[in-house]
Protein backbone atom coordinates (compact mmCIF):
# COMPACT_ATOMS: atom_id res chain seq x y z
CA UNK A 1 0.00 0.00 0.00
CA UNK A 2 2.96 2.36 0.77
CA UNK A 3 3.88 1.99 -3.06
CA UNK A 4 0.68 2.52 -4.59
CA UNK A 5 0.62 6.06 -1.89
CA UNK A 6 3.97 7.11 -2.63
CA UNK A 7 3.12 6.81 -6.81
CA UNK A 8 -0.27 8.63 -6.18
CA UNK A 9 0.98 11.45 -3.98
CA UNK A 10 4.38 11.29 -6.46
CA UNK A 11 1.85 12.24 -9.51
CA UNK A 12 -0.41 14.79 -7.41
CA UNK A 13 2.81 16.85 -6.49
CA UNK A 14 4.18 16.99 -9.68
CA UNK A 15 1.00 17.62 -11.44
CA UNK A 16 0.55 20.79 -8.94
CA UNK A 17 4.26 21.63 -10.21
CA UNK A 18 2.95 21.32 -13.74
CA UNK A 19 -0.03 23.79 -13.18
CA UNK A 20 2.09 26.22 -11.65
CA UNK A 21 4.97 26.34 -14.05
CA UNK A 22 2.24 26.41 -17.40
CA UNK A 23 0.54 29.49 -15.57
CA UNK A 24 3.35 31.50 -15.66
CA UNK A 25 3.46 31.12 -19.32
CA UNK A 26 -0.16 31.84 -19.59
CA UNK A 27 -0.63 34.70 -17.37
CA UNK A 28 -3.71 32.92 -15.06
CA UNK A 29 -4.11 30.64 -12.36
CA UNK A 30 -6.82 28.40 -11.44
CA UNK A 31 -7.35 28.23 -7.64
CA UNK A 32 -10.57 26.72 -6.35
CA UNK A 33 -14.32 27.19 -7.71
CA UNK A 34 -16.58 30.12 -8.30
CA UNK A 35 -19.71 27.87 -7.37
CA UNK A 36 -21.46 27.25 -10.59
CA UNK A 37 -19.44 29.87 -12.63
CA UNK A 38 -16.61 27.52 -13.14
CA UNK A 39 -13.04 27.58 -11.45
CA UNK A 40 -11.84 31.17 -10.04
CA UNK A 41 -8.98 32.23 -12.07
CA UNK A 42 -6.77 34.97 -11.03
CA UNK A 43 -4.51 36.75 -13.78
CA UNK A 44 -1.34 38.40 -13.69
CA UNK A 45 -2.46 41.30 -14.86
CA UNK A 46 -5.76 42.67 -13.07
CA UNK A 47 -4.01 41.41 -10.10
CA UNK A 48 -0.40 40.63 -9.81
CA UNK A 49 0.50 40.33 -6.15
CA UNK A 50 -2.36 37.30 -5.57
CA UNK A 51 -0.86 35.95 -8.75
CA UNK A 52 2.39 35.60 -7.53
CA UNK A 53 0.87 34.23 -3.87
CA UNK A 54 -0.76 31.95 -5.21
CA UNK A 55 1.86 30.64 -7.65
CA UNK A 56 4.10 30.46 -4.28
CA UNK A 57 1.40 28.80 -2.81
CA UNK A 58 1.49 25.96 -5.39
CA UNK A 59 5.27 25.76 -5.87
CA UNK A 60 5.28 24.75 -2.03
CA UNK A 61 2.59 22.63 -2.29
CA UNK A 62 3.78 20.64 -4.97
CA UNK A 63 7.29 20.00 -3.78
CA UNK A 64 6.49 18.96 -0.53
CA UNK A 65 3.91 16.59 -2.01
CA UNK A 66 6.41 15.37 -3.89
CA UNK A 67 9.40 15.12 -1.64
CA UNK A 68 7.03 13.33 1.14
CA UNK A 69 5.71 11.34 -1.69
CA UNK A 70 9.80 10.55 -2.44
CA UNK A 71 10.94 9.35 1.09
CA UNK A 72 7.73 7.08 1.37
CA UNK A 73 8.68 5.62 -1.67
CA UNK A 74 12.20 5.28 -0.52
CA UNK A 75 11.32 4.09 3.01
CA UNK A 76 11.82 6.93 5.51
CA UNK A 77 8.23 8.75 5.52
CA UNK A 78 5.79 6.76 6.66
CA UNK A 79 2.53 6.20 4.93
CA UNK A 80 -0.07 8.06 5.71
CA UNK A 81 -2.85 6.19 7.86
CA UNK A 82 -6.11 4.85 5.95
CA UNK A 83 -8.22 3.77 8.55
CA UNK A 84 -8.80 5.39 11.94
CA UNK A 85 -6.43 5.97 14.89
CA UNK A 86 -6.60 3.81 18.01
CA UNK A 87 -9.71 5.86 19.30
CA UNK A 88 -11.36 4.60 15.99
CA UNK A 89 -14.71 3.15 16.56
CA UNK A 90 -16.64 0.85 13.72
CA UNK A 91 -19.73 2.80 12.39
């Protein structure tokens, strides 16, 4: 299971790496949803400084996704839980 987490989380970080680096090339961002108007998008130009937060935002996000999706895979993280904690109780 540790593989199949460390892959996963290995693909989410670098896919959040991906988005970040094409935005800068495009000029907008997609971060979160606008309720039923689609995806908020903020762009460089109406408003640079959350541009450049949230392309921070991602760039941190991604690599740490990815470098605790790295030691899992090489056996020094330790997968995250998928069931319940000790104080877990059976529904």
């Amino acid at each position: 299971m540790a593989i199949f987490q460390g892959l996963f989380l290995l693909a989410v970080g670098l896919l959040i790496l991906a988005i970040a680096f094409r935005s800068l090339s495009r000029g907008w961002i997609p971060f979160g949803s606008n309720g039923f108007k689609g995806s908020l998008e903020i762009r460089r130009q109406e408003n640079p400084a959350s541009f450049w937060a949230v392309i921070a935002l991602y760039a941190l996000l991604g690599c740490a996704v990815a470098l605790y999706a790295a030691l899992m895979l090489i056996g020094i993280a330790p997968p995250l839980p998928l069931r319940g904690g000790q104080g877990h109780v059976p529904c």
